[in-house]
N, C-alpha and C. Protein backbone atom coordinates (compact mmCIF):
# COMPACT_ATOMS: atom_id res chain seq x y z
N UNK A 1 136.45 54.78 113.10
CA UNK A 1 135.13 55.33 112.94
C UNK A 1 134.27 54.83 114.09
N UNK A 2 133.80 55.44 114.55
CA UNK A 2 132.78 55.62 115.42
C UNK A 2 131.00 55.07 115.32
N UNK A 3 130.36 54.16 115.99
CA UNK A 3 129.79 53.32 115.89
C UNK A 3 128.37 54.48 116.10
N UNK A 4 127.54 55.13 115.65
CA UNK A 4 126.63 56.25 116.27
C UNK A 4 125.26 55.48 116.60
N UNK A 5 125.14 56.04 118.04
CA UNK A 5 123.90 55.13 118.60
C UNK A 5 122.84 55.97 118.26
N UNK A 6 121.87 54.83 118.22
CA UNK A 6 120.69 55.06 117.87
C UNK A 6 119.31 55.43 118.82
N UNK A 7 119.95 55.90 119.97
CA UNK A 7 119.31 56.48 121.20
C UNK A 7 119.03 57.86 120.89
N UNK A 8 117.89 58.21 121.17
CA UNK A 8 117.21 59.85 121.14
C UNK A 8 118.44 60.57 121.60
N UNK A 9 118.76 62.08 120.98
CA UNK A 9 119.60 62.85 121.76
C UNK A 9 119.05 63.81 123.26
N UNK A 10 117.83 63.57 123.42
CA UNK A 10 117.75 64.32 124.46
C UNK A 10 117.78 63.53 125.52
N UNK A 11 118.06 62.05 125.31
CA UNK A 11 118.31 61.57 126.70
C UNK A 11 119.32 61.66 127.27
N UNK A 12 119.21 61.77 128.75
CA UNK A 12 120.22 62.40 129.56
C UNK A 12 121.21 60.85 130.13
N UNK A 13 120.37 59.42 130.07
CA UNK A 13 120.84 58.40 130.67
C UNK A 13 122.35 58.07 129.95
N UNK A 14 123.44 57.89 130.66
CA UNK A 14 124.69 57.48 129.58
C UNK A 14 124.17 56.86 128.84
N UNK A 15 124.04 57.22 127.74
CA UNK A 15 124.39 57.37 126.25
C UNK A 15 125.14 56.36 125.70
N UNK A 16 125.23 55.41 124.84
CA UNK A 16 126.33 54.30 124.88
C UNK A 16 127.38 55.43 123.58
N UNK A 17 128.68 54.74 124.09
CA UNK A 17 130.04 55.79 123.85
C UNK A 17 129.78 55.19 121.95
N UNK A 18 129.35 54.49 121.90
CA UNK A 18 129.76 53.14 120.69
C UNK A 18 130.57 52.86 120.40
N UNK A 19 131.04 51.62 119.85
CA UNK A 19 132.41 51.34 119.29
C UNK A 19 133.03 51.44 118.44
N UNK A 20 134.51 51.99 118.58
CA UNK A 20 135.34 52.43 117.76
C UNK A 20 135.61 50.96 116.82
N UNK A 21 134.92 51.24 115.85
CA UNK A 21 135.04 49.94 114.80
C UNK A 21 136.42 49.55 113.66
N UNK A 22 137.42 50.77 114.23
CA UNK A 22 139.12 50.41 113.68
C UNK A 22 139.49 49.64 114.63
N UNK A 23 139.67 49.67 115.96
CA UNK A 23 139.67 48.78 116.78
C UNK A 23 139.37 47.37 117.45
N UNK A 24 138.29 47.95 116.94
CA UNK A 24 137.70 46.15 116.83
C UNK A 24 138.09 45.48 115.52
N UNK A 25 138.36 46.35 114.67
CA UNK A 25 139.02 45.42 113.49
C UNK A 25 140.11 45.12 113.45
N UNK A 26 141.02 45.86 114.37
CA UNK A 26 142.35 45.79 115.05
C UNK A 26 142.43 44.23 115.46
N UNK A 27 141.65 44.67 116.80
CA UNK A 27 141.72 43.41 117.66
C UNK A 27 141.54 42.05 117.11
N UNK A 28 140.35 41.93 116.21
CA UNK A 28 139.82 40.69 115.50
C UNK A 28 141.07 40.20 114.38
N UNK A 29 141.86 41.23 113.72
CA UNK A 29 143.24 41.27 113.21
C UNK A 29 143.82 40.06 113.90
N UNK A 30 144.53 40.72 115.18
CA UNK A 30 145.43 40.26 116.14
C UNK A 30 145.17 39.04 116.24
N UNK A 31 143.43 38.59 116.67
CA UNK A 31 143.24 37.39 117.07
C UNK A 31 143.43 36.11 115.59
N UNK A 32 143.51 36.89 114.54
CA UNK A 32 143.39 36.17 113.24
C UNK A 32 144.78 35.56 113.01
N UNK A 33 145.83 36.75 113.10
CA UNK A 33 147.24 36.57 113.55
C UNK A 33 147.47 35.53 114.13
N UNK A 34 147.12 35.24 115.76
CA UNK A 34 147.29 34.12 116.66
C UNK A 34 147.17 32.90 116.58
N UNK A 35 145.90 33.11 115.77
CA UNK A 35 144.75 31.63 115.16
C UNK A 35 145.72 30.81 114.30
N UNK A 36 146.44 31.85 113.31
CA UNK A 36 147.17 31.59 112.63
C UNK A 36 148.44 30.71 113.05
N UNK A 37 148.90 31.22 114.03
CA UNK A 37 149.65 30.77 114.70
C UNK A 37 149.63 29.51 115.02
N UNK A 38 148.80 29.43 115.73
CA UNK A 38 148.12 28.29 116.50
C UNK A 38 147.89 27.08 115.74
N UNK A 39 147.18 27.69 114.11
CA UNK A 39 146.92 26.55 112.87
C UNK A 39 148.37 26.34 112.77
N UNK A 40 149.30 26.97 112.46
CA UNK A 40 150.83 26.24 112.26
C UNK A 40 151.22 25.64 113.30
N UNK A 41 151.29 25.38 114.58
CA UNK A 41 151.74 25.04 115.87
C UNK A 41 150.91 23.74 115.97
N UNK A 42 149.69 23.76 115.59
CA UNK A 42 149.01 22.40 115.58
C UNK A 42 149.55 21.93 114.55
N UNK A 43 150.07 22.18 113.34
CA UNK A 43 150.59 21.01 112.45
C UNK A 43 151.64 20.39 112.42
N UNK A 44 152.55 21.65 113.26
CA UNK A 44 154.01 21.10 114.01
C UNK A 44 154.01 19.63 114.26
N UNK A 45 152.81 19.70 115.72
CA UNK A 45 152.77 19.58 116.45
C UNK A 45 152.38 17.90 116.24
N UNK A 46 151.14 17.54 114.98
CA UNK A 46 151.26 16.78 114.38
C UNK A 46 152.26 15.94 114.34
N UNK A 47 153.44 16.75 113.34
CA UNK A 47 154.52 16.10 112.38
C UNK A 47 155.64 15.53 113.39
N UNK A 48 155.17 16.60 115.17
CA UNK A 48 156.62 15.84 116.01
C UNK A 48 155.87 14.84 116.43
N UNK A 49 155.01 14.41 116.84
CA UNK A 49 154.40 12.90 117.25
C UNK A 49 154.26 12.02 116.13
N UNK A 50 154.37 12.11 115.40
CA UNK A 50 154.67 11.21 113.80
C UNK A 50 155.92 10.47 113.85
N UNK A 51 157.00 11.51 114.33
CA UNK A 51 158.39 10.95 114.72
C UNK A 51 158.55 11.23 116.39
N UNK A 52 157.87 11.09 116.99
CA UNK A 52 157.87 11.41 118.53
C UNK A 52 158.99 12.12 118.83
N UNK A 53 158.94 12.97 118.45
CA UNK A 53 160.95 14.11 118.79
C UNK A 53 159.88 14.56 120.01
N UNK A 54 160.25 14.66 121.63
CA UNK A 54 159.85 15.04 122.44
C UNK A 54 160.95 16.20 122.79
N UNK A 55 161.80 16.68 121.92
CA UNK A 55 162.11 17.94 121.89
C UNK A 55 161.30 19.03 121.61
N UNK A 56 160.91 18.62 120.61
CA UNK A 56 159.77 19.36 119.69
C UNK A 56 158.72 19.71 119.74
N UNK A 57 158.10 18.72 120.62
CA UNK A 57 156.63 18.66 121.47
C UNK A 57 156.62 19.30 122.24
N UNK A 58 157.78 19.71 123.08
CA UNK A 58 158.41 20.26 124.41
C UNK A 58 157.95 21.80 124.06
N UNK A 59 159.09 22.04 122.73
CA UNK A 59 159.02 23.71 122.46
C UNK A 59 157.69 23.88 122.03
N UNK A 60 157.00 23.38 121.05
CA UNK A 60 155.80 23.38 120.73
C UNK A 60 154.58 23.69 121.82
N UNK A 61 154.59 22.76 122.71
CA UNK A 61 153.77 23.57 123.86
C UNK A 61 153.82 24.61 124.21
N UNK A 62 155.55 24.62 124.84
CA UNK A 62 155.50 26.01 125.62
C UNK A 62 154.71 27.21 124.37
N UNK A 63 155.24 26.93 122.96
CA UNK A 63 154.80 28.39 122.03
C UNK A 63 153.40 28.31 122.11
N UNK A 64 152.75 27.00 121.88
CA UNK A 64 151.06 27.11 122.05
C UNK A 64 150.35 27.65 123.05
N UNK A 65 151.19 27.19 124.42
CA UNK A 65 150.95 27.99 125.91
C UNK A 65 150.54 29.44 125.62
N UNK A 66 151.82 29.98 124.36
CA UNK A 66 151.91 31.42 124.67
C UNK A 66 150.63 32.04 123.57
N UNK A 67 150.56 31.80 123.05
CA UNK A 67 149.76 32.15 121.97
C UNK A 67 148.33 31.68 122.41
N UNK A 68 148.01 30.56 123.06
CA UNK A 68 146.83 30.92 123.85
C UNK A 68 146.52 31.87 125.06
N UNK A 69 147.80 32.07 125.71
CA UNK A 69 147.53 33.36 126.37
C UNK A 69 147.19 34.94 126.02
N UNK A 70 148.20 34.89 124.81
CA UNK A 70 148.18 36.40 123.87
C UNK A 70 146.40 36.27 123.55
N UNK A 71 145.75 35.28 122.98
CA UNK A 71 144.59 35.07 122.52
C UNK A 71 143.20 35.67 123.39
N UNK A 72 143.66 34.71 124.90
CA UNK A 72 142.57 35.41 126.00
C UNK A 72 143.15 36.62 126.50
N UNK A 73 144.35 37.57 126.26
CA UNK A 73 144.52 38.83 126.52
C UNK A 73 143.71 39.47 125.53
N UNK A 74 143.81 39.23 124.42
CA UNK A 74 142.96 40.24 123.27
C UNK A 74 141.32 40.13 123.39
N UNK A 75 141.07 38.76 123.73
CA UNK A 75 139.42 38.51 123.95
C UNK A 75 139.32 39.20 125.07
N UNK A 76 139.91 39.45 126.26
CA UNK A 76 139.43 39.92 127.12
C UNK A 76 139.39 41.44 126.88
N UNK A 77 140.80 42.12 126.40
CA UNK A 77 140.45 43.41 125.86
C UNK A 77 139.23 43.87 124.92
N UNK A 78 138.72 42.54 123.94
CA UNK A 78 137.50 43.21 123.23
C UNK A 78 136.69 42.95 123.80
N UNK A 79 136.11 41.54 124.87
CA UNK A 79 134.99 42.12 125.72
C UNK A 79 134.77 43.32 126.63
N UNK A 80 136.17 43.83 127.33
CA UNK A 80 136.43 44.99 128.16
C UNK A 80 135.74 46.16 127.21
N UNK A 81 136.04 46.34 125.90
CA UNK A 81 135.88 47.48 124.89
C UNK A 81 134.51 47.30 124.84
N UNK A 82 133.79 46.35 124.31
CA UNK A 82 132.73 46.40 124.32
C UNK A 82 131.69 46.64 125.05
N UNK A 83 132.34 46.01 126.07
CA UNK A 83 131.21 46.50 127.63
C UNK A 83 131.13 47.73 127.65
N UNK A 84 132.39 48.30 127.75
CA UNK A 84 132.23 50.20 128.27
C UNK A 84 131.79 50.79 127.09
N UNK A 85 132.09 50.45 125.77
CA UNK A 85 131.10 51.18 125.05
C UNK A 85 130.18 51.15 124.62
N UNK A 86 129.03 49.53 125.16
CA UNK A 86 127.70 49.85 124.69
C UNK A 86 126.68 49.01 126.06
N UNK A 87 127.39 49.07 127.02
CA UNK A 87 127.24 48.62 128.53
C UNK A 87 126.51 47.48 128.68
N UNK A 88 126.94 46.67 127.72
CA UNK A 88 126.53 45.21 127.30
C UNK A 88 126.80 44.04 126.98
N UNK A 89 127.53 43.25 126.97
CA UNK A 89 128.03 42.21 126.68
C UNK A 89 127.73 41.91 125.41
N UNK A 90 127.67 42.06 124.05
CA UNK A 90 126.56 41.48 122.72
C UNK A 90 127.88 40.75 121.86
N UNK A 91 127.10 39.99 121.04
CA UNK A 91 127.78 39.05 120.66
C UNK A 91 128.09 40.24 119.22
N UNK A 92 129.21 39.76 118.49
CA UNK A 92 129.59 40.62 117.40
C UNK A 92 128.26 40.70 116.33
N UNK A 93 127.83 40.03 116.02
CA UNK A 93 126.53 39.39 115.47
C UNK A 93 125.38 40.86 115.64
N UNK A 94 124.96 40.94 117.14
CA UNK A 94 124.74 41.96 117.02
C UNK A 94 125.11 43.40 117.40
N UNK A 95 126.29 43.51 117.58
CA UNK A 95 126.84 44.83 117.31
C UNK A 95 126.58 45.45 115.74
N UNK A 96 127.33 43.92 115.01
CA UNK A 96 127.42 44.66 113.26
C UNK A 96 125.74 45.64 113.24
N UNK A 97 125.30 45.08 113.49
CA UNK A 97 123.10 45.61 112.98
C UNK A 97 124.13 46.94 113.20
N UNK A 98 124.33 47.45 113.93
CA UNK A 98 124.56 48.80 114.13
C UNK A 98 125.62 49.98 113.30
N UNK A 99 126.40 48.86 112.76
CA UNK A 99 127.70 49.78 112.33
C UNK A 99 126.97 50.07 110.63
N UNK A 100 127.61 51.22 110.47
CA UNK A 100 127.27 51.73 108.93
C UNK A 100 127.47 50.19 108.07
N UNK A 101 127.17 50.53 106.34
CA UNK A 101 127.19 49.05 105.76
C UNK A 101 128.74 48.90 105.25
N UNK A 102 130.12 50.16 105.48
CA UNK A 102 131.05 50.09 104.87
C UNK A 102 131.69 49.51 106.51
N UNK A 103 131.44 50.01 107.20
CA UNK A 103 131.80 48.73 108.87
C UNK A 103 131.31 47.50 108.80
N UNK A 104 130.25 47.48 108.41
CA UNK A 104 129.70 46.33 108.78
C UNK A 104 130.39 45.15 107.42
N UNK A 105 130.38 45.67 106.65
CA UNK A 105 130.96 44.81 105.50
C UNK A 105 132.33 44.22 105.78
N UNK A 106 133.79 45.02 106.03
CA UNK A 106 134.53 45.14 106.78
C UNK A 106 134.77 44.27 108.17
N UNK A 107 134.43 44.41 109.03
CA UNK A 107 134.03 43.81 110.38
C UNK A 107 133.58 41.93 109.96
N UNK A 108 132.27 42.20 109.20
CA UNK A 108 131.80 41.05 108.60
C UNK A 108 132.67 39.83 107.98
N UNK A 109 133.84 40.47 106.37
CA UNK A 109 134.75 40.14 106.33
C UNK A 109 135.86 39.00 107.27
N UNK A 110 136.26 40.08 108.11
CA UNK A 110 137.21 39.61 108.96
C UNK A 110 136.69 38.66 110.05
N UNK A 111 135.43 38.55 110.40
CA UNK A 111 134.66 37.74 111.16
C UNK A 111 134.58 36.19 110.64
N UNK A 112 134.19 36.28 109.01
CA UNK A 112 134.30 35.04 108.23
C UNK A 112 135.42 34.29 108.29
N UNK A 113 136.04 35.34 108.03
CA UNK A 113 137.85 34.96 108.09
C UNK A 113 138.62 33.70 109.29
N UNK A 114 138.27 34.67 110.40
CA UNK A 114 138.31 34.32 111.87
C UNK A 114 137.93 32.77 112.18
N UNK A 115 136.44 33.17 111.73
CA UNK A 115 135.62 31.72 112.03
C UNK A 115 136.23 30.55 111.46
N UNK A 116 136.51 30.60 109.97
CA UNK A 116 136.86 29.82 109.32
C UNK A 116 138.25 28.58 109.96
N UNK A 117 139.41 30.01 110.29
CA UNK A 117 140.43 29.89 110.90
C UNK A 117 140.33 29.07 112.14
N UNK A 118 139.19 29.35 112.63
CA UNK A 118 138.94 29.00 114.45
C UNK A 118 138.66 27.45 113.87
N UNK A 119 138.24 27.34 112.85
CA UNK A 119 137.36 25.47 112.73
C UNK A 119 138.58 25.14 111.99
N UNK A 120 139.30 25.59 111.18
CA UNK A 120 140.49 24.40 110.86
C UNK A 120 141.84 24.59 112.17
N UNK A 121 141.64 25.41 112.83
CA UNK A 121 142.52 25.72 114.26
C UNK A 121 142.01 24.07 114.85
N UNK A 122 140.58 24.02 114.99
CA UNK A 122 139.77 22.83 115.59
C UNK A 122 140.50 21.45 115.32
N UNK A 123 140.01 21.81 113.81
CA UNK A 123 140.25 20.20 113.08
C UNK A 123 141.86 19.66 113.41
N UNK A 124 142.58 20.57 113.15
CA UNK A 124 143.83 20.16 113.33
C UNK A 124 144.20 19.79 115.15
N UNK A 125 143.66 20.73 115.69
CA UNK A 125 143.64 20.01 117.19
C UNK A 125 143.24 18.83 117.42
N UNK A 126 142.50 18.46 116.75
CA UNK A 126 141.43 17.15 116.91
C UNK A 126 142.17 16.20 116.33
N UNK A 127 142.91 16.50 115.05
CA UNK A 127 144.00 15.31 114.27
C UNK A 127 145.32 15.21 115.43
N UNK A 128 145.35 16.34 116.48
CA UNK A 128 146.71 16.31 117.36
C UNK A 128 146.09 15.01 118.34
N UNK A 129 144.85 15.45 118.58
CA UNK A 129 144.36 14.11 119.74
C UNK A 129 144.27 13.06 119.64
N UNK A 130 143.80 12.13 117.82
CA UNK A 130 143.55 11.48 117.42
C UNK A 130 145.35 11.03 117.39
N UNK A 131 146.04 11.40 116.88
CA UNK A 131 147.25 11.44 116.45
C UNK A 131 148.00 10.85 118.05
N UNK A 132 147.91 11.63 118.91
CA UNK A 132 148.31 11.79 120.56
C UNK A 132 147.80 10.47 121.42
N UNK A 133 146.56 9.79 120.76
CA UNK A 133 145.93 9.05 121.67
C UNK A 133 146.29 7.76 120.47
N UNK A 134 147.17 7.46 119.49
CA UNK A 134 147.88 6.65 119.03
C UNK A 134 149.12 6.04 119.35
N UNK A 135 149.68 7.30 119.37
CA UNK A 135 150.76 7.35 119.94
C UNK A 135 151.18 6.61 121.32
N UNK A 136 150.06 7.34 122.16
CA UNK A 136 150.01 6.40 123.40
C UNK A 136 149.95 5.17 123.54
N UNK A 137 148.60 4.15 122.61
CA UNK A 137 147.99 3.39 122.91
C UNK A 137 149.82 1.93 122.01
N UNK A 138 150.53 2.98 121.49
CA UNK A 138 151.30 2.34 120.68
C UNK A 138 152.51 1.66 121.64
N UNK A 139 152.74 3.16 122.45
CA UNK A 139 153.77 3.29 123.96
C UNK A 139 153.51 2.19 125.06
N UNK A 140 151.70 1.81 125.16
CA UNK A 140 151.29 0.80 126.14
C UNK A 140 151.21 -1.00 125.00
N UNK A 141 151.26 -0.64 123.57
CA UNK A 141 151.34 -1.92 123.49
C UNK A 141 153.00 -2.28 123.75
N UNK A 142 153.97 -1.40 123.40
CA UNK A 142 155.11 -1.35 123.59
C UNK A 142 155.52 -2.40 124.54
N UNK A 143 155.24 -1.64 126.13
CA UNK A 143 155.61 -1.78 127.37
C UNK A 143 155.22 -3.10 127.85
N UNK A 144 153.44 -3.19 127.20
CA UNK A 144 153.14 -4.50 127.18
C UNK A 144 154.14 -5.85 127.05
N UNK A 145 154.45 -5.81 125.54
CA UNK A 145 155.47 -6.67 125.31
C UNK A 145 156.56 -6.82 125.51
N UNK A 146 157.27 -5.65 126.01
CA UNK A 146 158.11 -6.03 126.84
C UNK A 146 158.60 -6.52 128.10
N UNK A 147 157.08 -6.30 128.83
CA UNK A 147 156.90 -6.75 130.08
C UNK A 147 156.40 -8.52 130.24
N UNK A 148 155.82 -8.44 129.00
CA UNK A 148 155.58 -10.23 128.98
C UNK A 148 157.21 -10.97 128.38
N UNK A 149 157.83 -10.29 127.82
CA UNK A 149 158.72 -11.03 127.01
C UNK A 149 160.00 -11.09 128.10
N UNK A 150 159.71 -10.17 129.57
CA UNK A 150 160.52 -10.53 130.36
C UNK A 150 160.21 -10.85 131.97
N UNK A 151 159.62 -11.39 131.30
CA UNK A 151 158.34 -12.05 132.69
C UNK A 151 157.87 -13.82 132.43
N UNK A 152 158.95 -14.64 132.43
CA UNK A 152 159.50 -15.88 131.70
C UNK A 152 158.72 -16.48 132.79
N UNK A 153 158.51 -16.19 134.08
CA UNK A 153 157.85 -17.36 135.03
C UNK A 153 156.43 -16.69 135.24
N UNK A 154 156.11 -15.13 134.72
CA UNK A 154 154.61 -14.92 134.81
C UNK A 154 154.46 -13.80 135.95
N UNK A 155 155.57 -13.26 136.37
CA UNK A 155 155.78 -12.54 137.58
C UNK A 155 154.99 -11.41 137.40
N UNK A 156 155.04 -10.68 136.26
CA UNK A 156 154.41 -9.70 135.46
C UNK A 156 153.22 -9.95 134.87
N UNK A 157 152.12 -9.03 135.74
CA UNK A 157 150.61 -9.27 134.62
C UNK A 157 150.83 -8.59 133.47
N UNK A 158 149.73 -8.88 132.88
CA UNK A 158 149.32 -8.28 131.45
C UNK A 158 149.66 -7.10 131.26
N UNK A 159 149.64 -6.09 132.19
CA UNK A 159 149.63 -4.55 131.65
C UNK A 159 151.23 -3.99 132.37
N UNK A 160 151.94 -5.25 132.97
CA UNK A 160 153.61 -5.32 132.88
C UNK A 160 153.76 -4.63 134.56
N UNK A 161 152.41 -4.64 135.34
CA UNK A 161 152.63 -4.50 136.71
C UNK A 161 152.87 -5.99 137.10
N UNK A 162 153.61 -5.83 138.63
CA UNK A 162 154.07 -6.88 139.71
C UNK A 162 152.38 -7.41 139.85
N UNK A 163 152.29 -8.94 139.73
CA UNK A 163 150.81 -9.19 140.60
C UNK A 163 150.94 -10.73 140.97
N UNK A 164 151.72 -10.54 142.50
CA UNK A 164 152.27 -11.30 143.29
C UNK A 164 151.10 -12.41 143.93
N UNK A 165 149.87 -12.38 143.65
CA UNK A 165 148.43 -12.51 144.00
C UNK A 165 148.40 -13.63 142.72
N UNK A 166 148.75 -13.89 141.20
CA UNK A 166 148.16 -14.77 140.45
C UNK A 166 149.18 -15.84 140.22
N UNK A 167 150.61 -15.60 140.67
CA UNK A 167 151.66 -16.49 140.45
C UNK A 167 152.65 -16.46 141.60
N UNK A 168 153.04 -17.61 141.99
CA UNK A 168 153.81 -18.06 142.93
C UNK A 168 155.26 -18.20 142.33
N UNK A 169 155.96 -17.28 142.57
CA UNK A 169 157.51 -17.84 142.26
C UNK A 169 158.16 -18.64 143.66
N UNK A 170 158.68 -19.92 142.32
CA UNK A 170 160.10 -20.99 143.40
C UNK A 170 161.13 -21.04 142.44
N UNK A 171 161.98 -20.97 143.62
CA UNK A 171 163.26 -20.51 142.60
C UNK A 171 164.34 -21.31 143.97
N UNK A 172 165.20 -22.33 143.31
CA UNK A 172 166.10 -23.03 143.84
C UNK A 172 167.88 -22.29 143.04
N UNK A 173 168.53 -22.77 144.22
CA UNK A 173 169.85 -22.39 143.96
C UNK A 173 170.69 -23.84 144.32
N UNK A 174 171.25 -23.88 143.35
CA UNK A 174 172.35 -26.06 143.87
C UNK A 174 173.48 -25.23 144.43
N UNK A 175 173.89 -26.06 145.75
CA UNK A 175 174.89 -25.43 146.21
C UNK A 175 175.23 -26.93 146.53
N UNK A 176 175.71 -27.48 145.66
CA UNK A 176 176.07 -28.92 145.32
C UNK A 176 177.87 -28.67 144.53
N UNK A 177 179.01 -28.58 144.98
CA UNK A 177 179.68 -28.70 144.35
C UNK A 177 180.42 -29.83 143.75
């Protein structure tokens, strides 16, 4: 269905085409689809740094890679749609003012939907970082201790680099038989 503008008919200036509002419910679909996606791929994504399988993390990216790409292909197709049919950039917000109340209800719907999706898409990203920046800090106490526990004369600073600057190694060999 067809979005009917609310411009006088005798003006001659292009006319906005309006938007085909199956389409945009299409598209907002697709992107709900992805989101979706994305909410499962972040919880993966979770559960492989829990057990650090860097197999898992591996495939997991590449699929997140893809699904954020599919994501800015469809956003870019509905800003593209939108521009040419109401030669404007507008936020969905106010497009709806315009669509009948059985579009706009519809549209509205799936918008809630979306949003909702987009903030636990968030949260769970945010538990991947929180989660990710544990992980790490776990990897450097790791290395830490292993770097002191084999660093018997001190050769090794604190953070398990060479620091030839705070300790002097002497080291004798008996060649006393």
């Amino acid at each position: 269905m067809k979005l009917v503008s609310n411009q006088p008919v005798a003006r001659k200036r292009s006319p906005s085409k309006g938007i085909n509002t199956d389409r945009l419910d299409s598209m907002l679909g697709q992107l709900e689809d992805e989101h979706s996606s994305l909410l499962d791929l972040a919880i993966a994504h979770k559960d492989a740094l829990s057990h650090a399988s860097l197999e898992e993390l591996n495939t997991i990216t590449m699929k997140t890679s893809d699904v954020l790409l599919r994501i800015a292909q469809i956003e870019d197709g509905r800003r593209e749609m939108i521009t040419r049919d109401t030669g404007k950039l507008s936020s969905l917000d106010q497009l709806m003012e315009q669509f009948n109340p059985k579009d706009r209800e519809r549209i509205g719907q799936r918008q809630a939907r979306l949003r909702d999706l987009i903030m636990r898409v968030k949260d769970e990203q945010d538990a991947v970082r929180v989660a990710s920046e544990n992980l790490a800090n776990h990897m450097r106490g790791l290395i830490k201790q292993v770097g002191e526990s084999l660093s018997h004369t001190g050769t090794y600073s604190r953070v398990g680099s060479v620091s030839p600057s705070h300790t002097q190694v002497v080291s004798t060999l008996d060649m006393v038989q």
